[in-house]
N, C-alpha and C. Protein backbone atom coordinates (compact mmCIF):
# COMPACT_ATOMS: atom_id res chain seq x y z
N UNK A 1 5.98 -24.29 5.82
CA UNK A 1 5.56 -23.29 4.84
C UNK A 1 6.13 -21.93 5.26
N UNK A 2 6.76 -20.98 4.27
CA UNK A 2 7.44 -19.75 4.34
C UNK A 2 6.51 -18.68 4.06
N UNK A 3 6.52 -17.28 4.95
CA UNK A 3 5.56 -16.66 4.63
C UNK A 3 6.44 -15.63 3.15
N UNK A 4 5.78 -15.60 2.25
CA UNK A 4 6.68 -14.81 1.23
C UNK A 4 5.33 -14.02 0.82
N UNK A 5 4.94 -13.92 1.34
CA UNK A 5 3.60 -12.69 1.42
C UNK A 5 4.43 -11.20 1.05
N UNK A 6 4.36 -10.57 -0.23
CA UNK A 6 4.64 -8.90 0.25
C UNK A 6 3.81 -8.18 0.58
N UNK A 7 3.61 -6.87 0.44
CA UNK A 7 3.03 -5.47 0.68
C UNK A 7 3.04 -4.10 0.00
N UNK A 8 2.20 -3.98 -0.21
CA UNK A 8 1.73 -2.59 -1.56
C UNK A 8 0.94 -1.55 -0.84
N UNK A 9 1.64 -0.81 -0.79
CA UNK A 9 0.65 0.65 -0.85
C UNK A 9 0.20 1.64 -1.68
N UNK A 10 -1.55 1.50 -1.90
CA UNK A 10 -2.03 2.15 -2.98
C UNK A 10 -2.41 2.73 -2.52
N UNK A 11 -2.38 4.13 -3.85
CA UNK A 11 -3.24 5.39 -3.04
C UNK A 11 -4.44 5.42 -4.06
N UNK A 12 -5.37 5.83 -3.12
CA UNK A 12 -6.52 5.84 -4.22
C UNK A 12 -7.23 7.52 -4.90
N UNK A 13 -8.21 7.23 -5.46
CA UNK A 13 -8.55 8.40 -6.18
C UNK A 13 -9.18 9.54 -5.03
N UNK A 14 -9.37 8.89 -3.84
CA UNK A 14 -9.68 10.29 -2.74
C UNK A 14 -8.63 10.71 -1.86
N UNK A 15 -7.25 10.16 -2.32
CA UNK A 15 -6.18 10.50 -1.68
C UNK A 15 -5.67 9.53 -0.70
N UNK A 16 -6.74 8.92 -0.04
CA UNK A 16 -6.43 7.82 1.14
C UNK A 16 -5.26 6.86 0.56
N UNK A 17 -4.29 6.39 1.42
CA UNK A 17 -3.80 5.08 1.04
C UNK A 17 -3.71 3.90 1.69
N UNK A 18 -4.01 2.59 1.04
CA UNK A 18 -4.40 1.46 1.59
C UNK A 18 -3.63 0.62 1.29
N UNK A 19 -3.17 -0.09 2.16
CA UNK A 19 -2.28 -1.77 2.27
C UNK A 19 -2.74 -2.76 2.47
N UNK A 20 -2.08 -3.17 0.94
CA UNK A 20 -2.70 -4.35 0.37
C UNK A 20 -1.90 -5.55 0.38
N UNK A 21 -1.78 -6.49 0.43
CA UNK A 21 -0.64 -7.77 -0.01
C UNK A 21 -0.91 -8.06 -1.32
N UNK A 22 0.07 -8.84 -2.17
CA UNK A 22 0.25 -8.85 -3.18
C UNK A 22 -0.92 -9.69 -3.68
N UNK A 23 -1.08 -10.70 -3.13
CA UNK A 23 -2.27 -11.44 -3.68
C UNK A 23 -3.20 -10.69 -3.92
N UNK A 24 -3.74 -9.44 -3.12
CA UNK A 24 -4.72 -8.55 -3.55
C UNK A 24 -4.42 -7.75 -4.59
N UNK A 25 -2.97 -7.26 -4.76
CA UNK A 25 -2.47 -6.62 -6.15
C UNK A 25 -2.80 -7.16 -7.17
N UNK A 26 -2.37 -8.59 -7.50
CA UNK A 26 -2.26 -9.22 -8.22
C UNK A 26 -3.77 -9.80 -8.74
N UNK A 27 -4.85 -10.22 -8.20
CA UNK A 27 -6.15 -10.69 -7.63
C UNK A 27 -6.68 -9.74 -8.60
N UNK A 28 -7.20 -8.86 -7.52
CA UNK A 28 -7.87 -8.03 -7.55
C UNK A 28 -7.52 -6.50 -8.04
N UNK A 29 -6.70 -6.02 -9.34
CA UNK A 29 -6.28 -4.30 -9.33
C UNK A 29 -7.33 -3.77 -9.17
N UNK A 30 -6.90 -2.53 -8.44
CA UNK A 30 -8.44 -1.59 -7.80
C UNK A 30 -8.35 -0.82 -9.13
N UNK A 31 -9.34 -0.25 -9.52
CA UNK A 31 -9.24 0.71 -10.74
C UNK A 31 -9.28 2.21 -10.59
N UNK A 32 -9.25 2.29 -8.94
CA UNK A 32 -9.30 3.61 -8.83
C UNK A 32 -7.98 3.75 -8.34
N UNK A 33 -7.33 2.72 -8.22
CA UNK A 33 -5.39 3.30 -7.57
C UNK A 33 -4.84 3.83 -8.62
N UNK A 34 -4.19 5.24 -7.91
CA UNK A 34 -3.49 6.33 -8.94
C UNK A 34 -2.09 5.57 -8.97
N UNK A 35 -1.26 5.81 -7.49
CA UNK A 35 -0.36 5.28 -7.28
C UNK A 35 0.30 3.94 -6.44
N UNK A 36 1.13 3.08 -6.84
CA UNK A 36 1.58 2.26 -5.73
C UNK A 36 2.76 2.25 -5.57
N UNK A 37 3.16 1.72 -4.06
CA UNK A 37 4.72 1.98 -3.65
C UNK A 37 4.76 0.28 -2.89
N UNK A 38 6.01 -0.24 -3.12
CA UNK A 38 6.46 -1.58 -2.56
C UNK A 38 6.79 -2.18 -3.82
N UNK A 39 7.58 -3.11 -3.25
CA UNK A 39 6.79 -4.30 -2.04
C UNK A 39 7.51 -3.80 -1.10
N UNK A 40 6.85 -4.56 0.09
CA UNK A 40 7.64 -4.19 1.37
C UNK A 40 7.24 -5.58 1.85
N UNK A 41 8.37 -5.82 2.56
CA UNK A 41 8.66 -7.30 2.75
C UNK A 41 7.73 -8.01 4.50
N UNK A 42 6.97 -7.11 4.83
CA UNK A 42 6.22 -7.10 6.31
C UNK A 42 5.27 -5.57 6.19
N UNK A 43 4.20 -6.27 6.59
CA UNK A 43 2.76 -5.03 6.78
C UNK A 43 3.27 -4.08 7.95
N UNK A 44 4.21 -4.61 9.05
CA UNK A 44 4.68 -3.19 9.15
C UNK A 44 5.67 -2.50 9.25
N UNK A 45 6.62 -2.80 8.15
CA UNK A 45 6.68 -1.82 7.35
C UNK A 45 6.27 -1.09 6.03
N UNK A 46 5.27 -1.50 5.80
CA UNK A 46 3.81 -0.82 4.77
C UNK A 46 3.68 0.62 5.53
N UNK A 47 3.38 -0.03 6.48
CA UNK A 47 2.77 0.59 7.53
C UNK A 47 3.52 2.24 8.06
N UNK A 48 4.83 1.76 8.55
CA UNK A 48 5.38 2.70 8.64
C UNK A 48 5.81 3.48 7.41
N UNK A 49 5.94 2.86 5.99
CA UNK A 49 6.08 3.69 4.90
C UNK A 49 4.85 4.67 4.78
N UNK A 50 3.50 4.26 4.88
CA UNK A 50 2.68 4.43 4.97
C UNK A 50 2.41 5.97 5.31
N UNK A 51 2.76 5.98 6.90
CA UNK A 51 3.06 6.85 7.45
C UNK A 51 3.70 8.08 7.17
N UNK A 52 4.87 7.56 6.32
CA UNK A 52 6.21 8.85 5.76
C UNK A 52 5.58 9.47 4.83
N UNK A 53 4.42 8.74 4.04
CA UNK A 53 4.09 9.21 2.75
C UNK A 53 2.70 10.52 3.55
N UNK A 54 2.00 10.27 4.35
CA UNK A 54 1.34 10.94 4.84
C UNK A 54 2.18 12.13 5.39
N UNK A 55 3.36 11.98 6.48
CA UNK A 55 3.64 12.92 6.52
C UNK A 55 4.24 13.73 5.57
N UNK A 56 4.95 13.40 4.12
CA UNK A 56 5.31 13.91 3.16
C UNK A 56 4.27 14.41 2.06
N UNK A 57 2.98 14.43 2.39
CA UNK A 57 2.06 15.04 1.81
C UNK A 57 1.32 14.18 0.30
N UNK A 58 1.83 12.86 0.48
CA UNK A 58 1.41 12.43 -0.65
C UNK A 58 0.43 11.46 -0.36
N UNK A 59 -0.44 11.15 0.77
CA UNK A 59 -1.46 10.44 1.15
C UNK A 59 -2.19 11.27 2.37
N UNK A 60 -3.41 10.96 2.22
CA UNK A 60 -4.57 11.22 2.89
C UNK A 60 -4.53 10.75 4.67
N UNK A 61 -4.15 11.31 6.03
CA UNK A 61 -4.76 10.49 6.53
C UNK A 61 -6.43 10.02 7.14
N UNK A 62 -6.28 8.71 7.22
CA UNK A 62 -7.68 7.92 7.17
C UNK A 62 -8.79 8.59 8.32
């Protein structure tokens, strides 16, 4: 079995942003996500996108 899992980063309505895998995208849409960015093909690099977006002022950090 192949992992073909992606990765989403949503930002939500208090600014925070959270990484999600797609099954949770797909599953579950949060109704408070403004924005999302991905896929990203490994959580970390979510992760480190994650990061850029914080330091670029467009997410909250946690």
């Amino acid at each position: 079995m192949t992992n073909s899992q992606t990765w989403f980063i949503v930002k939500l309505a208090d600014g925070h942003c959270q990484i999600v895998s797609d099954e949770q995208v797909n599953v579950e849409p949060d109704p408070e996500a403004r924005e999302r960015w991905g896929p990203f093909p490994s959580q970390a690099e979510a992760i480190a996108r994650r990061v850029g977006l914080i330091r670029a002022g467009k997410c909250q950090p946690l």
